[in-house]
PDB file of N, CA and C in Angstrom:
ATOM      1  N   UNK A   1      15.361  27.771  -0.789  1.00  0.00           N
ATOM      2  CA  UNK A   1      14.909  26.678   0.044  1.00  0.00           C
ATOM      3  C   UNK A   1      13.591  26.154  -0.533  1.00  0.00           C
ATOM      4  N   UNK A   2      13.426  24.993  -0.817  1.00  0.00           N
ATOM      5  CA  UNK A   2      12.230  24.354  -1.357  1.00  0.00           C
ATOM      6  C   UNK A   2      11.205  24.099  -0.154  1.00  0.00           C
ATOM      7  N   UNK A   3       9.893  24.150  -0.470  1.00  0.00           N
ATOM      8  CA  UNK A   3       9.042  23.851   0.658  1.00  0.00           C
ATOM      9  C   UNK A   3       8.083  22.589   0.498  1.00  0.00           C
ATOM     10  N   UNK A   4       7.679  22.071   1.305  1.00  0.00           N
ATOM     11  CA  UNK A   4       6.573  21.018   1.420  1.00  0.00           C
ATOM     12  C   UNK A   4       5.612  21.180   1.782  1.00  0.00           C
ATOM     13  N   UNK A   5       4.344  21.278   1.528  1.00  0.00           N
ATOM     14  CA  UNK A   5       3.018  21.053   2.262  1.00  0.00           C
ATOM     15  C   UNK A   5       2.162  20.017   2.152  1.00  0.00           C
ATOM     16  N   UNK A   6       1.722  19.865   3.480  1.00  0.00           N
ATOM     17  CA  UNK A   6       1.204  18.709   4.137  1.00  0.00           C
ATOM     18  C   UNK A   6      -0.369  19.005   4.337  1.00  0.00           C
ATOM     19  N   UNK A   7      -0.953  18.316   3.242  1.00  0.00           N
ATOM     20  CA  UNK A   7      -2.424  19.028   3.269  1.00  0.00           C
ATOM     21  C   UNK A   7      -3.132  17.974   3.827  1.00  0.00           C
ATOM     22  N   UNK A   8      -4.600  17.936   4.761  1.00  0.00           N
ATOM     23  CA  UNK A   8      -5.587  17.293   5.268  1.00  0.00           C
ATOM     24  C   UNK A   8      -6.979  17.095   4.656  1.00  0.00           C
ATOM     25  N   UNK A   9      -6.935  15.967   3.926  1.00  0.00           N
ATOM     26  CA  UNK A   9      -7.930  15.528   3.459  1.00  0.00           C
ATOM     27  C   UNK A   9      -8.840  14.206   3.795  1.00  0.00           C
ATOM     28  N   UNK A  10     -10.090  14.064   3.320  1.00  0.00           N
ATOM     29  CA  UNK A  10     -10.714  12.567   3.742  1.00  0.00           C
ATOM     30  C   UNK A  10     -10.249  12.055   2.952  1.00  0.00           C
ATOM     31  N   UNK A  11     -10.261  10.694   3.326  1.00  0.00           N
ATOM     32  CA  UNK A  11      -9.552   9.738   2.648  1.00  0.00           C
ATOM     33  C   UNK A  11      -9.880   8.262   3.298  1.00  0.00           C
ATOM     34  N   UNK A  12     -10.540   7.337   2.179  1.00  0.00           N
ATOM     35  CA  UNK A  12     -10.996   6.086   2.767  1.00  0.00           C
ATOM     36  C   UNK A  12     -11.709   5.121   4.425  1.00  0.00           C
ATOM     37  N   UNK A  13     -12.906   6.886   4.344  1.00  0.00           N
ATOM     38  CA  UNK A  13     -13.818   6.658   5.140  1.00  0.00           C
ATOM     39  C   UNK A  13     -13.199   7.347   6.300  1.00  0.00           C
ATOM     40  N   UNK A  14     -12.015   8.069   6.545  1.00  0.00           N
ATOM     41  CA  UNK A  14     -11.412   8.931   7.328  1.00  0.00           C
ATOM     42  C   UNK A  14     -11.013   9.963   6.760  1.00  0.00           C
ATOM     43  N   UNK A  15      -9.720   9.882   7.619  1.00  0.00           N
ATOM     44  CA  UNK A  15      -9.108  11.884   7.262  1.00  0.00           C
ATOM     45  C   UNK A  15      -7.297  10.987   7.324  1.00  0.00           C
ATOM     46  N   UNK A  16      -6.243  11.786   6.563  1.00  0.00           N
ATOM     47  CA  UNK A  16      -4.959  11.447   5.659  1.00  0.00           C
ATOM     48  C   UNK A  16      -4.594  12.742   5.563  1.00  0.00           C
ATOM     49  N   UNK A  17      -3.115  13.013   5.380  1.00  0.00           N
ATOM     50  CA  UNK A  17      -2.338  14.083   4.963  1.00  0.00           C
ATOM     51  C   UNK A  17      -1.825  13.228   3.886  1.00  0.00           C
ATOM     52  N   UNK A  18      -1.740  14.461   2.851  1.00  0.00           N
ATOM     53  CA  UNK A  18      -1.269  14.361   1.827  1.00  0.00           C
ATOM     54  C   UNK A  18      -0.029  15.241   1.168  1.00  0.00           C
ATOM     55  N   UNK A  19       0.834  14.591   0.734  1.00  0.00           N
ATOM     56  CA  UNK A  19       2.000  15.495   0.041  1.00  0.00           C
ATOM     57  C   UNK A  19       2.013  15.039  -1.019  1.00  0.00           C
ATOM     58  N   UNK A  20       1.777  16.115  -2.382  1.00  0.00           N
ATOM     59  CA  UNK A  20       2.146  15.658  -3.610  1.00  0.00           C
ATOM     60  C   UNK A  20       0.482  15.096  -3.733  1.00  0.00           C
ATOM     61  N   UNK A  21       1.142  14.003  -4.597  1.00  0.00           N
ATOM     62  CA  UNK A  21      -0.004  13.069  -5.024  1.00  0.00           C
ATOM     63  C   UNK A  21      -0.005  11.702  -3.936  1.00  0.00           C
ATOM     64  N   UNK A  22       0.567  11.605  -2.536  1.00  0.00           N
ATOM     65  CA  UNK A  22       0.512  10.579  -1.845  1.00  0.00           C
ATOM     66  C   UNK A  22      -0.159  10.669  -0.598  1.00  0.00           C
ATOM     67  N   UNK A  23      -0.573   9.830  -0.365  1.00  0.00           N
ATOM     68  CA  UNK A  23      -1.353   9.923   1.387  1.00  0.00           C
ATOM     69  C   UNK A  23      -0.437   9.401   2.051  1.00  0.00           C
ATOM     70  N   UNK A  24      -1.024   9.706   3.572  1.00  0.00           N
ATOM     71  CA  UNK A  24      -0.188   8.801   4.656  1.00  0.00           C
ATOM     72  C   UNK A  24      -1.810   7.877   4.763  1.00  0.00           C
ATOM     73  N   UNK A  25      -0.947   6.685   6.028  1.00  0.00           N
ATOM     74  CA  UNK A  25      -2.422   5.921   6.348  1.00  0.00           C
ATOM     75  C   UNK A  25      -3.627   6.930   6.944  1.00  0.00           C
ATOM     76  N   UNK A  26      -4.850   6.521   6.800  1.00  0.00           N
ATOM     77  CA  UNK A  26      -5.874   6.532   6.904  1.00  0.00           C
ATOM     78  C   UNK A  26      -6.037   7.006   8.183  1.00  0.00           C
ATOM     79  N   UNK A  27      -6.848   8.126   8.963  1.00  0.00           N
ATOM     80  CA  UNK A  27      -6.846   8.496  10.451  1.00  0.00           C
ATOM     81  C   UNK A  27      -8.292   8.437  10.648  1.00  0.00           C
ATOM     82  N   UNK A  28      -8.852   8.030  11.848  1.00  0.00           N
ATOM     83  CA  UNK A  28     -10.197   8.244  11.970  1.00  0.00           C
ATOM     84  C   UNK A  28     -10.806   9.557  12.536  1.00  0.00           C
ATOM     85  N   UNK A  29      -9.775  10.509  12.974  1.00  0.00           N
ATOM     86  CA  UNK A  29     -11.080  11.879  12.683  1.00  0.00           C
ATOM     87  C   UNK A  29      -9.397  12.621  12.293  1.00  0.00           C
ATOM     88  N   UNK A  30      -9.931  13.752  11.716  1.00  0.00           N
ATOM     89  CA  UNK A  30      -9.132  15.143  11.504  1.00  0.00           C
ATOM     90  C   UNK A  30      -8.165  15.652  12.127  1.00  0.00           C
ATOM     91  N   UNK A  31      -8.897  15.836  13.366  1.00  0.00           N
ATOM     92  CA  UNK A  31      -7.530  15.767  14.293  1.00  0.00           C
ATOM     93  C   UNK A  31      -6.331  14.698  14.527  1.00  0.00           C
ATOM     94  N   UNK A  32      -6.433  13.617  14.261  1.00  0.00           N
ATOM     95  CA  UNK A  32      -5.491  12.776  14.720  1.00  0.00           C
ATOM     96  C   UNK A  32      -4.946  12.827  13.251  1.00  0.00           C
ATOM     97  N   UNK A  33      -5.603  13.099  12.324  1.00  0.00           N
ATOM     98  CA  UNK A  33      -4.612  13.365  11.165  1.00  0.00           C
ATOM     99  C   UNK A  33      -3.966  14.562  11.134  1.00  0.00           C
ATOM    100  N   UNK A  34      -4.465  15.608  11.724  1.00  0.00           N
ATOM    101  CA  UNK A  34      -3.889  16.693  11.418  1.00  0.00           C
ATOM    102  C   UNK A  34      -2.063  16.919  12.962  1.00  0.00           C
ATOM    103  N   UNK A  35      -2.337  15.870  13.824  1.00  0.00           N
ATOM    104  CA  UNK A  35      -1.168  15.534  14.402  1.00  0.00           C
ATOM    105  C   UNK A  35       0.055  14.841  13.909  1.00  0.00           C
ATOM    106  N   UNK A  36      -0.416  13.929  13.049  1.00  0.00           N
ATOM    107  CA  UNK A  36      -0.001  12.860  12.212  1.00  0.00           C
ATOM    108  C   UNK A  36       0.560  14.085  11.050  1.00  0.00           C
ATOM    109  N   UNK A  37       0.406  14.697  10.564  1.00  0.00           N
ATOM    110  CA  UNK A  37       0.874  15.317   9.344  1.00  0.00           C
ATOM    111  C   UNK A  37       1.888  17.009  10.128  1.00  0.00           C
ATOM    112  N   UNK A  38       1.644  17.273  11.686  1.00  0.00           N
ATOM    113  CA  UNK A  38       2.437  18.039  12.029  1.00  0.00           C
ATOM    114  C   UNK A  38       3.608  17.431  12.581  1.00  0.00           C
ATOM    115  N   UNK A  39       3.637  16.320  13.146  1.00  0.00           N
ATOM    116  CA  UNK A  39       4.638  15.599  13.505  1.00  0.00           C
ATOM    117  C   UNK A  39       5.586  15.617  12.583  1.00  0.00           C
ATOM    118  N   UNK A  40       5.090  14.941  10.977  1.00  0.00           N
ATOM    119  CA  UNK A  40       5.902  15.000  10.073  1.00  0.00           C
ATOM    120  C   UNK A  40       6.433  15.779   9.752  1.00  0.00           C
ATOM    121  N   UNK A  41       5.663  16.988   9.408  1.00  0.00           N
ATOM    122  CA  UNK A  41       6.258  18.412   9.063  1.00  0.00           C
ATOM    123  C   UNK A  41       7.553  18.996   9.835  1.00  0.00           C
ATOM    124  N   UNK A  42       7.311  18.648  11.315  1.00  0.00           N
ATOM    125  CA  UNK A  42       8.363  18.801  12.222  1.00  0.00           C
ATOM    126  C   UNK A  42       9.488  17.959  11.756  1.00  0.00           C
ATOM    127  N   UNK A  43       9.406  17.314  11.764  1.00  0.00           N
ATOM    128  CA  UNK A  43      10.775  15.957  11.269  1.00  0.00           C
ATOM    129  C   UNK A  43      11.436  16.011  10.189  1.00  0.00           C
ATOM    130  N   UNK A  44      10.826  16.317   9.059  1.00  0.00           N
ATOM    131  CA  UNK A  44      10.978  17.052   7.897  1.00  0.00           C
ATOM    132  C   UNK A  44      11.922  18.291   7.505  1.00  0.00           C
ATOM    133  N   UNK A  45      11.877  18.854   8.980  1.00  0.00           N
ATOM    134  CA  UNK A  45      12.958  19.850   9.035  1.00  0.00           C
ATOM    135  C   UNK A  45      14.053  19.904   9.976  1.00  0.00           C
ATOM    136  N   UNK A  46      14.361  18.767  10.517  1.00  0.00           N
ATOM    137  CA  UNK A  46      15.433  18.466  11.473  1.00  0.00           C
ATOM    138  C   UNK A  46      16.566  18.087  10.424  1.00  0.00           C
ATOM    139  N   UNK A  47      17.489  19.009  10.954  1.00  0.00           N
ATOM    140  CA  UNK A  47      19.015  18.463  10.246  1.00  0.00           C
ATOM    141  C   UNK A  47      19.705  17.296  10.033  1.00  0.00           C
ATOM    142  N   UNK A  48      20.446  16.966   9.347  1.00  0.00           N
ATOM    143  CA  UNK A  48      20.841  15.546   9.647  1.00  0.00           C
ATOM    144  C   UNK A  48      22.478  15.862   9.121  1.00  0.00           C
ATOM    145  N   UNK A  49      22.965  15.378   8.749  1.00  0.00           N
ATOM    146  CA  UNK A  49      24.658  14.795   8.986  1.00  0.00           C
ATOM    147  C   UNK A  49      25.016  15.450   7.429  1.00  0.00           C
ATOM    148  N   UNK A  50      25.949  15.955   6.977  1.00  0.00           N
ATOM    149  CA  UNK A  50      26.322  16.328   5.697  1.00  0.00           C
ATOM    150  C   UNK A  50      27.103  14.739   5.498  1.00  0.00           C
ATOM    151  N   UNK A  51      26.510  14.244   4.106  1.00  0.00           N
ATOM    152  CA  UNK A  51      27.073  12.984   3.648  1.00  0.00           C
ATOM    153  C   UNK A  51      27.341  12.994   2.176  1.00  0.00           C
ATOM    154  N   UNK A  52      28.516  12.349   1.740  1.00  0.00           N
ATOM    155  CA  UNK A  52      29.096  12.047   0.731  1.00  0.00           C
ATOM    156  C   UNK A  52      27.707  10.644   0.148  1.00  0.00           C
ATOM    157  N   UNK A  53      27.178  11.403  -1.375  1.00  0.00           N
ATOM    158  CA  UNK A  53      26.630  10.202  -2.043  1.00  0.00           C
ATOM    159  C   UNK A  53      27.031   9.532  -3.314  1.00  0.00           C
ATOM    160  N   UNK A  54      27.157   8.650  -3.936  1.00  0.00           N
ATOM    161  CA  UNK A  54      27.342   8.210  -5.256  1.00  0.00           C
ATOM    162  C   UNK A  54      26.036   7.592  -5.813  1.00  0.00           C
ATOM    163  N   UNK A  55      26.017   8.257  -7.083  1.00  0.00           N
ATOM    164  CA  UNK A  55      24.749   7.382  -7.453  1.00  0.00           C
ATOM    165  C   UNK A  55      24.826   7.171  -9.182  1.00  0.00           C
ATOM    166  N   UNK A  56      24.127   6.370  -9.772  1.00  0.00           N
ATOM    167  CA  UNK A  56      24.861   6.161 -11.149  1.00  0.00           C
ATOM    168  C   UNK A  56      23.230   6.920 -12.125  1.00  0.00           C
ATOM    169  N   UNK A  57      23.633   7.428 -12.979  1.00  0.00           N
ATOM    170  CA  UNK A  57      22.947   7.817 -13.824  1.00  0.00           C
ATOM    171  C   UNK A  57      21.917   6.840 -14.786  1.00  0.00           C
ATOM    172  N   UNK A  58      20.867   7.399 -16.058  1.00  0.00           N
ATOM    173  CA  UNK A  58      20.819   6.569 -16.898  1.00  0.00           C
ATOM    174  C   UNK A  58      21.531   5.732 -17.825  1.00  0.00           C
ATOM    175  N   UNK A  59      22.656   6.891 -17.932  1.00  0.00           N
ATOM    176  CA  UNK A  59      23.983   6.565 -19.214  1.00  0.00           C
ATOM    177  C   UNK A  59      24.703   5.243 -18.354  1.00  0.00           C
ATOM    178  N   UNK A  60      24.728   4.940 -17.063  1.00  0.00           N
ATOM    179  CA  UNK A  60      25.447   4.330 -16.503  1.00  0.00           C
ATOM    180  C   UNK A  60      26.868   5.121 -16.348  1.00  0.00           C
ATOM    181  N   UNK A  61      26.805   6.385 -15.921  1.00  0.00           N
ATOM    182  CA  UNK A  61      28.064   6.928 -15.314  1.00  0.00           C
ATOM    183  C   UNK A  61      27.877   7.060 -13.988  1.00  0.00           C
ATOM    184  N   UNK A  62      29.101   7.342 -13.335  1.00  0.00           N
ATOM    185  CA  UNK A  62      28.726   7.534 -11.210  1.00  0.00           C
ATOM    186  C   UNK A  62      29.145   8.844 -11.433  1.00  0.00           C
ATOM    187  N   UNK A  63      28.201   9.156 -10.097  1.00  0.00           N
ATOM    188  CA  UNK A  63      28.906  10.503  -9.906  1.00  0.00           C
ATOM    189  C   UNK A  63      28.628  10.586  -8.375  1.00  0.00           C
ATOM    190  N   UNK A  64      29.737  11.737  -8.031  1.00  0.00           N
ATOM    191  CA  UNK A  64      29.787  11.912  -6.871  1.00  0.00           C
ATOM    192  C   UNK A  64      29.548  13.410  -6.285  1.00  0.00           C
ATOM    193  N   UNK A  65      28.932  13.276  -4.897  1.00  0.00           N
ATOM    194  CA  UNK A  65      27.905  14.295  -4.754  1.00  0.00           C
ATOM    195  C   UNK A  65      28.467  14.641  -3.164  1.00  0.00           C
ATOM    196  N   UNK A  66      27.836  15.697  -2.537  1.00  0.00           N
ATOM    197  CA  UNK A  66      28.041  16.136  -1.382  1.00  0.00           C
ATOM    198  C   UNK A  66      26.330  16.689  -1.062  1.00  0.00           C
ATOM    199  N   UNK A  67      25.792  15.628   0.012  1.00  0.00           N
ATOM    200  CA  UNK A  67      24.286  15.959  -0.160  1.00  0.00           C
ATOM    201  C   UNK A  67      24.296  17.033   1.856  1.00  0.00           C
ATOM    202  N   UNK A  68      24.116  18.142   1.668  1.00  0.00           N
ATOM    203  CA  UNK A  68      24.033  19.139   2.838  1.00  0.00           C
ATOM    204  C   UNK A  68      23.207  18.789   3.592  1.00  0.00           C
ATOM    205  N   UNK A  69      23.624  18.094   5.176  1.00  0.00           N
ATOM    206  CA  UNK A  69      22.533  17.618   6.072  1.00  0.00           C
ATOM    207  C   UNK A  69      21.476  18.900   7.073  1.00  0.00           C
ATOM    208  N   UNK A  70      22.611  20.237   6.341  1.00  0.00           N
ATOM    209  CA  UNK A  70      21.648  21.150   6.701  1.00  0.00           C
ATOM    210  C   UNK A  70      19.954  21.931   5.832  1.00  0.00           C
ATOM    211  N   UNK A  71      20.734  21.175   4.173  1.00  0.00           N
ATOM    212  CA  UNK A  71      19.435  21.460   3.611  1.00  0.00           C
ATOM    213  C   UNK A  71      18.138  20.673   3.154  1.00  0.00           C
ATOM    214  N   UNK A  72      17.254  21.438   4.546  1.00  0.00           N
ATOM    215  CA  UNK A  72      16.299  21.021   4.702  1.00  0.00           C
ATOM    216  C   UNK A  72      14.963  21.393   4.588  1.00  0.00           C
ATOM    217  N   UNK A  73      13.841  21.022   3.766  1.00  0.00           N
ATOM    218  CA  UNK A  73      12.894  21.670   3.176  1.00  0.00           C
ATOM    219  C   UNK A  73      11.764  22.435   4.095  1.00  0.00           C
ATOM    220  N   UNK A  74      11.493  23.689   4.206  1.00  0.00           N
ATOM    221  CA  UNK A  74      10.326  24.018   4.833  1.00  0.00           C
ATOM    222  C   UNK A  74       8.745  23.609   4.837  1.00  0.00           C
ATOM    223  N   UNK A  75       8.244  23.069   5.955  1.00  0.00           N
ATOM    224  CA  UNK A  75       7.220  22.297   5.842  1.00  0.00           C
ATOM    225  C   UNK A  75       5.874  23.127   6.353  1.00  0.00           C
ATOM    226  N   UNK A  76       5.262  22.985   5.968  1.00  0.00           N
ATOM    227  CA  UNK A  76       3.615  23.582   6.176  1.00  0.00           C
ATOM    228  C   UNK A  76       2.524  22.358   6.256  1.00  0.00           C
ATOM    229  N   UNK A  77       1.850  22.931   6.866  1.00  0.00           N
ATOM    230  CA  UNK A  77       0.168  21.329   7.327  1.00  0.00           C
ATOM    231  C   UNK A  77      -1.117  22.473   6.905  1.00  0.00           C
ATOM    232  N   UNK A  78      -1.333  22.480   5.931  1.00  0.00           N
ATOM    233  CA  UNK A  78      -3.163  23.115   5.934  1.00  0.00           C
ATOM    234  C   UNK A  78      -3.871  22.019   6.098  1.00  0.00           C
ATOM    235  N   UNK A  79      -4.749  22.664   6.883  1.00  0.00           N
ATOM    236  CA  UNK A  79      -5.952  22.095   6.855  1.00  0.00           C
ATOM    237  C   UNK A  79      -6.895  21.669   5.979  1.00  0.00           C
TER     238      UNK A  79
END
């Protein structure tokens, strides 16, 4: 199972969660970011529907896929 973390940083005169190398918008104190980035985390791990995908490669071939609406990444929020 792959995981995500949702880290809390300042960010453009406020406070932002960050995943990866991306922010969310801008929060004006810590706390309301650090709600803002558990919310997500929560959502992040709700199941969704097992769905049939097609998608085409660089070569320009398709292929066809079976994407598991049960696999879903474990999420973490540090502070």
């Amino acid at each position: 199972m792959s995981e995500v973390t949702y880290r809390i940083v300042e960010h453009d005169g406020g406070f932002a969660y960050k995943v990866g190398d991306v922010f969310s918008e801008t929060f004006p104190s810590r706390e309301e970011a650090l709600q803002a980035a558990q919310a997500a985390a929560a959502e992040q791990q709700v199941p969704g529907s097992t769905e049939g995908i097609r998608y085409q490669d660089q070569a320009g071939g398709w292929h066809d896929e079976t994407a598991q609406g049960s696999d879903r990444p474990r999420a973490k929020v540090i502070e």
